[in-house]
PDB file of N, CA and C in Angstrom:
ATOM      1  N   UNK A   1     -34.161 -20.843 -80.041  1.00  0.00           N
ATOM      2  CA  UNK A   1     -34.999 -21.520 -79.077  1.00  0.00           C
ATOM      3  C   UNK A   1     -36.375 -20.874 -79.097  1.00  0.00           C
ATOM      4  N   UNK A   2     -37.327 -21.682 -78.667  1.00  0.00           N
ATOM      5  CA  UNK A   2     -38.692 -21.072 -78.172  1.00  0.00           C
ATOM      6  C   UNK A   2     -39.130 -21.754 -76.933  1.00  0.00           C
ATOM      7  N   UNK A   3     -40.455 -21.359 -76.659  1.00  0.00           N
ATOM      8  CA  UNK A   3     -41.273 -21.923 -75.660  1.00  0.00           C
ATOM      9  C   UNK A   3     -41.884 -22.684 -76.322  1.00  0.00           C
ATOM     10  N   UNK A   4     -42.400 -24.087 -75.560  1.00  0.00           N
ATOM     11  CA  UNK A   4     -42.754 -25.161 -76.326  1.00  0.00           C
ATOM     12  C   UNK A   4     -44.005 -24.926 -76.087  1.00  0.00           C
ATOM     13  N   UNK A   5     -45.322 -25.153 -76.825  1.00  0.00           N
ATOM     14  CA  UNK A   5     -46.596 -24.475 -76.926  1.00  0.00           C
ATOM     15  C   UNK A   5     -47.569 -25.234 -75.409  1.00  0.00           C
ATOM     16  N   UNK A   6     -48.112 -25.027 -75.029  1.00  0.00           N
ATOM     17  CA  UNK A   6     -49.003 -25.331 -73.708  1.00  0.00           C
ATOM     18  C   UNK A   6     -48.270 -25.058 -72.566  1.00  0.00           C
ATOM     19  N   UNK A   7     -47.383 -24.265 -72.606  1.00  0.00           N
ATOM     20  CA  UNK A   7     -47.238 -23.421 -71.524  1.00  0.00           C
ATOM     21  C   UNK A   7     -47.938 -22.351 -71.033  1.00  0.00           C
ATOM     22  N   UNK A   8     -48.061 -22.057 -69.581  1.00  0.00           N
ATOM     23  CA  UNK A   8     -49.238 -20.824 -69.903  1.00  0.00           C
ATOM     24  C   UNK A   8     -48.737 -19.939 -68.463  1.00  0.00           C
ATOM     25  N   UNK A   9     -48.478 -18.905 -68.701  1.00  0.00           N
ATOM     26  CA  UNK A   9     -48.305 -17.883 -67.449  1.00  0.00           C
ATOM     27  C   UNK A   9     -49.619 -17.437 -66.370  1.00  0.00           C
ATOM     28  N   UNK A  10     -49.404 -18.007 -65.138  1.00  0.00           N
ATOM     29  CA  UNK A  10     -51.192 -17.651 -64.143  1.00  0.00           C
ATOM     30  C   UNK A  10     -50.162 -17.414 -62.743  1.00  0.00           C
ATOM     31  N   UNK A  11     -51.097 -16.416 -62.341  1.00  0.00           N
ATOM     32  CA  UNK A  11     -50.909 -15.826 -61.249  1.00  0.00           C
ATOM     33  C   UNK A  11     -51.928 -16.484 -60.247  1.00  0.00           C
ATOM     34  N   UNK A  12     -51.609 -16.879 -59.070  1.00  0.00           N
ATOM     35  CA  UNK A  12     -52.052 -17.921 -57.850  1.00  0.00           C
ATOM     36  C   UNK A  12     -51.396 -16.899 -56.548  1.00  0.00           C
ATOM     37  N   UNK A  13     -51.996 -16.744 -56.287  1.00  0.00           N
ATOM     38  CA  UNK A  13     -52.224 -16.466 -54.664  1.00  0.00           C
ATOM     39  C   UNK A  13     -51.108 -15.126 -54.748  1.00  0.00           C
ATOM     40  N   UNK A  14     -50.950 -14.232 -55.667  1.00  0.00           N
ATOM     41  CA  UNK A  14     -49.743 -13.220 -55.705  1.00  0.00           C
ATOM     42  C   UNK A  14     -48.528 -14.071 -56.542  1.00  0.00           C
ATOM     43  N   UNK A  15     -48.363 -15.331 -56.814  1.00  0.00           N
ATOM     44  CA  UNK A  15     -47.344 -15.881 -57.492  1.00  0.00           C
ATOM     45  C   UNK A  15     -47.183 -16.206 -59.099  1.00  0.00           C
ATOM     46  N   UNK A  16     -46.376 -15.877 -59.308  1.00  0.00           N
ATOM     47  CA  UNK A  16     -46.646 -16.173 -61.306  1.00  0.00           C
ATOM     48  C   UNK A  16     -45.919 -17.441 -60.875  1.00  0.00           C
ATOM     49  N   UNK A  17     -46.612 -18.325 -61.686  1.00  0.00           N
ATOM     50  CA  UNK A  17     -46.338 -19.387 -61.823  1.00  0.00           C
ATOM     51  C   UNK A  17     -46.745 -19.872 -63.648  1.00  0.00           C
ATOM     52  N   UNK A  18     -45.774 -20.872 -64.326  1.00  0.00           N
ATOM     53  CA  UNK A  18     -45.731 -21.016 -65.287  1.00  0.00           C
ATOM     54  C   UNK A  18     -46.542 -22.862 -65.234  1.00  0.00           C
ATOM     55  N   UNK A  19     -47.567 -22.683 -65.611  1.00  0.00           N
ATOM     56  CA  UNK A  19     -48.045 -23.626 -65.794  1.00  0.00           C
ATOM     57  C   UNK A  19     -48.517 -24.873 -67.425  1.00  0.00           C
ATOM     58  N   UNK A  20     -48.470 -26.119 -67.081  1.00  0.00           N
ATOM     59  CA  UNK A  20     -48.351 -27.054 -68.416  1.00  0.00           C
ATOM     60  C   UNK A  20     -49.936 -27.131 -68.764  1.00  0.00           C
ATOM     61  N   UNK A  21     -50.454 -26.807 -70.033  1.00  0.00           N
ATOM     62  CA  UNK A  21     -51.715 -26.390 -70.365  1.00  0.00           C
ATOM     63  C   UNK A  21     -52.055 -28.074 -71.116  1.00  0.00           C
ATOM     64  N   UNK A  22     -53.168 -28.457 -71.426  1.00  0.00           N
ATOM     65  CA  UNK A  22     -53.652 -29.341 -72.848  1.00  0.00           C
ATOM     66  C   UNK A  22     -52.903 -31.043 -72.552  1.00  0.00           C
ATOM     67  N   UNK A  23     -53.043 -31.181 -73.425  1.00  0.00           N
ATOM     68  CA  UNK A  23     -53.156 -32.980 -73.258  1.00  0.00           C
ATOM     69  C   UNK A  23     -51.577 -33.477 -72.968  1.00  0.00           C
ATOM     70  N   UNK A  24     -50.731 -32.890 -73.677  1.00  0.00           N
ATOM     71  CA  UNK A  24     -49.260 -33.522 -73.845  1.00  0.00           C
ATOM     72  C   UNK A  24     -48.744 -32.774 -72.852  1.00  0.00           C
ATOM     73  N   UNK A  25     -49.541 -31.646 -71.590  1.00  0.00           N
ATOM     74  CA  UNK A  25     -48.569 -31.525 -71.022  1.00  0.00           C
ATOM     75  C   UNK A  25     -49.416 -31.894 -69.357  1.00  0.00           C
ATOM     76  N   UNK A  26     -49.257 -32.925 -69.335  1.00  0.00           N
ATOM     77  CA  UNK A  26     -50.661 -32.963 -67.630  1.00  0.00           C
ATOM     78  C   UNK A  26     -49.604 -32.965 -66.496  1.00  0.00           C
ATOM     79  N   UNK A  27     -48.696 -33.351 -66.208  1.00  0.00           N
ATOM     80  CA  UNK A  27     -47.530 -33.313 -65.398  1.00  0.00           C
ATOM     81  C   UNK A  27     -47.616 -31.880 -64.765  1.00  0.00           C
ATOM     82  N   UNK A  28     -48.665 -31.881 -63.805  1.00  0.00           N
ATOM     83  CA  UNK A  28     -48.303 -31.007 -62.744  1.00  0.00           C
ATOM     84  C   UNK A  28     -47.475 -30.455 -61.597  1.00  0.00           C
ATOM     85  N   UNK A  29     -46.014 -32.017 -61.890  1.00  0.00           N
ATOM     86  CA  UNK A  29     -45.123 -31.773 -61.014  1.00  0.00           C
ATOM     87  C   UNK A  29     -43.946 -30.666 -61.928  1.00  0.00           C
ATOM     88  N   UNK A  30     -44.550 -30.024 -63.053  1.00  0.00           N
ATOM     89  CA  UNK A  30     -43.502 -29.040 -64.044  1.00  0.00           C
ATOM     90  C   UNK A  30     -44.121 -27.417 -63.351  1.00  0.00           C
ATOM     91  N   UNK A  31     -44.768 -27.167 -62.316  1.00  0.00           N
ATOM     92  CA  UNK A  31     -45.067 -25.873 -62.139  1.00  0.00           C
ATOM     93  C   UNK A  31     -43.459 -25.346 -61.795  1.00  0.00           C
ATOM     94  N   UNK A  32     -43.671 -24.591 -62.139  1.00  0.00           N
ATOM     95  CA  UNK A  32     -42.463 -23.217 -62.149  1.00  0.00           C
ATOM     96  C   UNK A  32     -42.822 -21.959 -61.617  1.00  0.00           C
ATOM     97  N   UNK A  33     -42.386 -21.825 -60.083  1.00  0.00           N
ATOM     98  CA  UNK A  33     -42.683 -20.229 -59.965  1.00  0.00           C
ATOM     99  C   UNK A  33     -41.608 -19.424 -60.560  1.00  0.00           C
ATOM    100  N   UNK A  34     -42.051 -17.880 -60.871  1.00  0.00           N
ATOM    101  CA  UNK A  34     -41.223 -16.903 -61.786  1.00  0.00           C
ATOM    102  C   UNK A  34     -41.122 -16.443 -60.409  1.00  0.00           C
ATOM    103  N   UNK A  35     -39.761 -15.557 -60.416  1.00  0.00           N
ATOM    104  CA  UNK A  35     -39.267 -14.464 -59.697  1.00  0.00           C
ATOM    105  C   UNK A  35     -39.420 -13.138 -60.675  1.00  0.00           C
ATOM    106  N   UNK A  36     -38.880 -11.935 -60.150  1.00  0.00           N
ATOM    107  CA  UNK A  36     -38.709 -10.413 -61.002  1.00  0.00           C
ATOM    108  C   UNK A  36     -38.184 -10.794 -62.403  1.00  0.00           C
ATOM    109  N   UNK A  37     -36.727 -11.621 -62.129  1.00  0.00           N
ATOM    110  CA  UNK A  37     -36.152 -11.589 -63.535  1.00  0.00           C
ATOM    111  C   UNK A  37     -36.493 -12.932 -64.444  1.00  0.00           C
ATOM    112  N   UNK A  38     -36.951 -13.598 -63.762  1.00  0.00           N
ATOM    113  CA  UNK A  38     -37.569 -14.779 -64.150  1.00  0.00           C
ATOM    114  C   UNK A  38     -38.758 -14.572 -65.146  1.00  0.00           C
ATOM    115  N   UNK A  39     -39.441 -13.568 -64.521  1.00  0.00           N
ATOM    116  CA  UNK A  39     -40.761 -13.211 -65.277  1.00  0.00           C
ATOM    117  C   UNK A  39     -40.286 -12.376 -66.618  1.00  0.00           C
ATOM    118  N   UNK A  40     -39.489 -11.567 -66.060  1.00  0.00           N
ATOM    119  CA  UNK A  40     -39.040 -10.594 -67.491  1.00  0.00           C
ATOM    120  C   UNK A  40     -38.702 -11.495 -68.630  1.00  0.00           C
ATOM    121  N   UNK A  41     -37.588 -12.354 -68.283  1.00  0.00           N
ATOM    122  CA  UNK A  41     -37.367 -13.437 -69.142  1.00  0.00           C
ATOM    123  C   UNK A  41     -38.161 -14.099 -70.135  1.00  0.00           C
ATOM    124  N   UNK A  42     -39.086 -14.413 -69.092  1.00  0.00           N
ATOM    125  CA  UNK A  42     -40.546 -15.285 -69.662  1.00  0.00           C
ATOM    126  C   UNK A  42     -41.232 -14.581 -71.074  1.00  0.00           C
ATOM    127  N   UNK A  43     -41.265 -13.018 -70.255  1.00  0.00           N
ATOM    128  CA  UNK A  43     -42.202 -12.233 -71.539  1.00  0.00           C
ATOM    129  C   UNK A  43     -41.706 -11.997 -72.426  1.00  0.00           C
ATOM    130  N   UNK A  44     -39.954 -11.895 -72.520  1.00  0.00           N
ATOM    131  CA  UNK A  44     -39.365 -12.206 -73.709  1.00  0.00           C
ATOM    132  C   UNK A  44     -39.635 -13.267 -74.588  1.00  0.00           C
ATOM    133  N   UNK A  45     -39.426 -14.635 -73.867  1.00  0.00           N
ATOM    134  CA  UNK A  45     -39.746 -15.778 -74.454  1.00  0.00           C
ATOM    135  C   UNK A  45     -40.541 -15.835 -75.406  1.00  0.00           C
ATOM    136  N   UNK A  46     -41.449 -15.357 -74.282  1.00  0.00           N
ATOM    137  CA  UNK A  46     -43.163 -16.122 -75.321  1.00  0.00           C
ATOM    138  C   UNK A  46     -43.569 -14.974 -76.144  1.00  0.00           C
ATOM    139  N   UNK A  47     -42.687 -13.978 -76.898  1.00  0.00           N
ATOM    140  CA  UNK A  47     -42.884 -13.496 -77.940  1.00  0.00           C
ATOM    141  C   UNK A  47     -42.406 -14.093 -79.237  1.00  0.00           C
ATOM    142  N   UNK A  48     -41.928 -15.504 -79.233  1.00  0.00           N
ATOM    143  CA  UNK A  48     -41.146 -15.892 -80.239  1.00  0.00           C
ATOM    144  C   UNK A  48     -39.815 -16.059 -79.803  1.00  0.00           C
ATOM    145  N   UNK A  49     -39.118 -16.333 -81.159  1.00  0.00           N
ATOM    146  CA  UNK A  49     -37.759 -17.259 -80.816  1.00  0.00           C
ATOM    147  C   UNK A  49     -36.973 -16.359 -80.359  1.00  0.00           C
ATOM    148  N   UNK A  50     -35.753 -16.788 -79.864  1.00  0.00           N
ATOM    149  CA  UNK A  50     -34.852 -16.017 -78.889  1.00  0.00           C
ATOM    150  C   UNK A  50     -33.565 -17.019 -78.530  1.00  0.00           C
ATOM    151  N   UNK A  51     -32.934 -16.294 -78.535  1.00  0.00           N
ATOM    152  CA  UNK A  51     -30.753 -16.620 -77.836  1.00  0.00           C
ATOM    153  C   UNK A  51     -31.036 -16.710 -76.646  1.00  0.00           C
ATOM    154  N   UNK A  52     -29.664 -17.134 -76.063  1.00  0.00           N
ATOM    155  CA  UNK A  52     -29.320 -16.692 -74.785  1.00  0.00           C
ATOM    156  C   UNK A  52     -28.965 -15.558 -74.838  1.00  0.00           C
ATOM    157  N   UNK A  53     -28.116 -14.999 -75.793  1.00  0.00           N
ATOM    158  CA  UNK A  53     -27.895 -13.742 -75.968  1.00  0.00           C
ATOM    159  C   UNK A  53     -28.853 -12.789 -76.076  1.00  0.00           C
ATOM    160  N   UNK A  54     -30.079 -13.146 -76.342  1.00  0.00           N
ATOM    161  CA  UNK A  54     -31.135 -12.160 -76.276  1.00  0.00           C
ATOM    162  C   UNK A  54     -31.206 -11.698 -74.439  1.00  0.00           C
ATOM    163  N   UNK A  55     -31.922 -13.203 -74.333  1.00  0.00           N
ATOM    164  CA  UNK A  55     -31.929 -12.922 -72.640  1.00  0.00           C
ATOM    165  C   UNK A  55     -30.523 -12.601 -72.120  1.00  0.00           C
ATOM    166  N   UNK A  56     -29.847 -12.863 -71.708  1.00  0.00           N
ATOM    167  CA  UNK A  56     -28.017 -11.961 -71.561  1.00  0.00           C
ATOM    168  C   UNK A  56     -28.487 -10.784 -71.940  1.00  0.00           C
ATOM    169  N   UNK A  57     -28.663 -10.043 -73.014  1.00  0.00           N
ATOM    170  CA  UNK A  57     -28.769  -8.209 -72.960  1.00  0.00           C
ATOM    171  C   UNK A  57     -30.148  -8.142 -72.261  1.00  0.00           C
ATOM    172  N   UNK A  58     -30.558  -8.795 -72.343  1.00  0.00           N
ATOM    173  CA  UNK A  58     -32.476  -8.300 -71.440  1.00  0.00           C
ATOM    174  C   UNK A  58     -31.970  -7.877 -69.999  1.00  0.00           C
ATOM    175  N   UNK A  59     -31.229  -8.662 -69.389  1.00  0.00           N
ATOM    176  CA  UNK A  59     -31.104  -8.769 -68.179  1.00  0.00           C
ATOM    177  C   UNK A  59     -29.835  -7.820 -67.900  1.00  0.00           C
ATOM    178  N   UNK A  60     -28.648  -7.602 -68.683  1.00  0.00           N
ATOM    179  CA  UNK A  60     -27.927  -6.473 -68.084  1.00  0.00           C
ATOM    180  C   UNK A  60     -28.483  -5.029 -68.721  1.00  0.00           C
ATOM    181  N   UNK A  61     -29.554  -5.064 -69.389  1.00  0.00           N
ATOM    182  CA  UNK A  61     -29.876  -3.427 -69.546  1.00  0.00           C
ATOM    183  C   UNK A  61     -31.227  -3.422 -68.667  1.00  0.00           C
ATOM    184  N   UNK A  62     -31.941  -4.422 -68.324  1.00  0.00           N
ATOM    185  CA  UNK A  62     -32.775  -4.122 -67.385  1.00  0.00           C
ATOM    186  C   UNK A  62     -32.447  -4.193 -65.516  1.00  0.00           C
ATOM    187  N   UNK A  63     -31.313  -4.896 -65.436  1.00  0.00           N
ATOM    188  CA  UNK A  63     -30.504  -5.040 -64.073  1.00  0.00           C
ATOM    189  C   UNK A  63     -29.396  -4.227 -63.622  1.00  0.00           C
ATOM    190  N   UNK A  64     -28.700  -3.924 -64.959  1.00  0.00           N
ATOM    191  CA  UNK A  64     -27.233  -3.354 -64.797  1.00  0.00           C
ATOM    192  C   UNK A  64     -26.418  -4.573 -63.903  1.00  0.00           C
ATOM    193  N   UNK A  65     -26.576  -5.471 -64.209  1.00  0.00           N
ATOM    194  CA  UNK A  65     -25.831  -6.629 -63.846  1.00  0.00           C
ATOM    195  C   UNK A  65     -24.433  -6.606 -64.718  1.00  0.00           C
ATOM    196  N   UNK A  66     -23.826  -7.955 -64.539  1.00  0.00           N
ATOM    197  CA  UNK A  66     -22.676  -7.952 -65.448  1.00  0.00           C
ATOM    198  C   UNK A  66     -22.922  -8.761 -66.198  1.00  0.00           C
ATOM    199  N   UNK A  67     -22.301  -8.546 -67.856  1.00  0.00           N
ATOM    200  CA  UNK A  67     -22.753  -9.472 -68.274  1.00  0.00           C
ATOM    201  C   UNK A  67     -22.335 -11.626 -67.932  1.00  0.00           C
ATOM    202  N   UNK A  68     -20.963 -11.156 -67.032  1.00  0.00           N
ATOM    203  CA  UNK A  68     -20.842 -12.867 -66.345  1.00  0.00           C
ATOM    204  C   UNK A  68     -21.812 -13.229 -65.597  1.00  0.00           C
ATOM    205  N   UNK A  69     -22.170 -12.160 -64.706  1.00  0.00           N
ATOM    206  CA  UNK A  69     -23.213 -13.086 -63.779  1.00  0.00           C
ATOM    207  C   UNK A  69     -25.071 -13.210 -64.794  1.00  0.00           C
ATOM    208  N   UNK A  70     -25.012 -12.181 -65.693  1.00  0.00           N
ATOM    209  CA  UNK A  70     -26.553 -12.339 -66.541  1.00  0.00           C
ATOM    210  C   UNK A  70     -25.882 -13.849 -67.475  1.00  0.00           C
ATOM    211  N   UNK A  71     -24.913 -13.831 -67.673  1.00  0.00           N
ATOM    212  CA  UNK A  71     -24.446 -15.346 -68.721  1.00  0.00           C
ATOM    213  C   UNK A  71     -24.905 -16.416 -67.713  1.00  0.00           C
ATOM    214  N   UNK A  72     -24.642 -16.273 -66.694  1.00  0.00           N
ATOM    215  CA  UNK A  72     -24.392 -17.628 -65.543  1.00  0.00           C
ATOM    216  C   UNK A  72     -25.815 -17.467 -65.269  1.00  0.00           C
ATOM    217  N   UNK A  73     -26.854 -16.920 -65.076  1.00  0.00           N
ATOM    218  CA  UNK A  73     -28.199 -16.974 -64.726  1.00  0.00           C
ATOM    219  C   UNK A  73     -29.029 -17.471 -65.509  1.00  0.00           C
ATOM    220  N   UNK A  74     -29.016 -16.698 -67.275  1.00  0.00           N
ATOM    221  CA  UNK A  74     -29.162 -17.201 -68.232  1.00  0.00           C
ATOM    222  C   UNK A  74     -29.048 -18.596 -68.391  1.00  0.00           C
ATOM    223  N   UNK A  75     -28.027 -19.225 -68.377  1.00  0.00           N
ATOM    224  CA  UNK A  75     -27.605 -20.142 -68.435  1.00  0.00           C
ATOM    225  C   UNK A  75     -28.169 -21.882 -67.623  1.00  0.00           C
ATOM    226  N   UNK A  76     -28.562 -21.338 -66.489  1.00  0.00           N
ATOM    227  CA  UNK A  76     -29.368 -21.936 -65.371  1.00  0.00           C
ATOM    228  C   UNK A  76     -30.647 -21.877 -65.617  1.00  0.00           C
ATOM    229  N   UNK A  77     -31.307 -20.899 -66.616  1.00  0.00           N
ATOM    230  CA  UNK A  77     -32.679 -20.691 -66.161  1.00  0.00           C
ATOM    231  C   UNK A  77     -32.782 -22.049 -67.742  1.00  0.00           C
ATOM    232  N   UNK A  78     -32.107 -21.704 -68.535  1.00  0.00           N
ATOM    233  CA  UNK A  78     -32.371 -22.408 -70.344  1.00  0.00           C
ATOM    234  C   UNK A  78     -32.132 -24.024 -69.605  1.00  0.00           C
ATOM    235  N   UNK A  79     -30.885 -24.533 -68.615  1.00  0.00           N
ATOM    236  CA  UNK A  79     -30.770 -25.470 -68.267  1.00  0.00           C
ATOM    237  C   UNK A  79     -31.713 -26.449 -67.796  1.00  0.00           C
ATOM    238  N   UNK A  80     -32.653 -25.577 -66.922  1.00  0.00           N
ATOM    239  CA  UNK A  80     -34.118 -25.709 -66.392  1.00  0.00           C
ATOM    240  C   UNK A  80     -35.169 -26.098 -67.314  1.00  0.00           C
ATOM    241  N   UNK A  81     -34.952 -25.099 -67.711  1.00  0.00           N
ATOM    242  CA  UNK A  81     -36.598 -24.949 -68.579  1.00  0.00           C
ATOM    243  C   UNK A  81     -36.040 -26.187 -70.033  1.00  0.00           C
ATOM    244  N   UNK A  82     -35.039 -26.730 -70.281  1.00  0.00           N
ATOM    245  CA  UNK A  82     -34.841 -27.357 -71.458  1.00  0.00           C
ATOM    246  C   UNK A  82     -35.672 -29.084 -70.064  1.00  0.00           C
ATOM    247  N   UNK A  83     -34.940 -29.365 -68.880  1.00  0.00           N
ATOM    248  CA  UNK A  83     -35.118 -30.106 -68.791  1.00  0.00           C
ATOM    249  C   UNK A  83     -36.648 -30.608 -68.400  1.00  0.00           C
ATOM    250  N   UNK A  84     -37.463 -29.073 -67.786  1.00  0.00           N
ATOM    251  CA  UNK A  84     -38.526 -29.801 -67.685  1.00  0.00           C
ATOM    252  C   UNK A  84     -39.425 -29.285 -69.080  1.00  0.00           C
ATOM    253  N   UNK A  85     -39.024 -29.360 -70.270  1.00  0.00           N
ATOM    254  CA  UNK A  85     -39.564 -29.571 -71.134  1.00  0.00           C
ATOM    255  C   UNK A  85     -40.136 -28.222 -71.620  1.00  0.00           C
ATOM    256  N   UNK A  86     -39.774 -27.193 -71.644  1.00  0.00           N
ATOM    257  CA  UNK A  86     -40.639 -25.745 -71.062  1.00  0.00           C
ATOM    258  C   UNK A  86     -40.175 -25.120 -72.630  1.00  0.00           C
ATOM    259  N   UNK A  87     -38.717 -25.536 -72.664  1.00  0.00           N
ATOM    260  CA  UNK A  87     -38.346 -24.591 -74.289  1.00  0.00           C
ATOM    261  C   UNK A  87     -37.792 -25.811 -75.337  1.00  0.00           C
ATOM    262  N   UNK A  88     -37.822 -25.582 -76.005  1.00  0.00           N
ATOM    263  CA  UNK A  88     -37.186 -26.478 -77.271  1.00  0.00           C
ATOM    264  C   UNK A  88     -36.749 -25.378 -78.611  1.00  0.00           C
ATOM    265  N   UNK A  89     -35.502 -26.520 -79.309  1.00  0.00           N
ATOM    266  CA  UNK A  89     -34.684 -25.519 -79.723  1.00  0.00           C
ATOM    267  C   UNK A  89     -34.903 -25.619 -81.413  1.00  0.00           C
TER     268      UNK A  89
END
């Protein structure tokens, strides 16, 4: 998977928010605020391609979570971001 290109990470009022940049993406109803692990996620992302399994170990060596509940989060965030158009595979 990757991030699909005209995405763009901006900070608003203290909030990261993931915003749709350029012509193919004007749909301002796709803002996305990031949370802590949300954001970590993100900066994984947008270094290039990436698993779930990438994000899954990001999140239990940076959380000490388990890896069921980093699978099940994981899992929700790719669910998201596939539907509003954010990653492609």
């Amino acid at each position: 998977m990757q991030v699909k290109q005209g995405f763009k990470l901006k900070e608003v009022c203290g909030e990261r928010i993931l915003v749709p940049m350029g012509e193919n993406n004007v749909d301002f109803s796709k803002l996305i605020a990031l949370n802590e692990s949300s954001y970590l996620l993100w900066k994984r992302m947008e270094k290039g391609s990436f698993t779930a399994d990438d994000l899954v170990n990001l999140l239990c060596e940076e959380y000490e979570v388990s890896p069921d509940v980093a699978i099940k989060d994981v899992d929700n965030l790719i669910k998201q971001y596939r539907s509003e158009g954010v990653i492609i595979d």
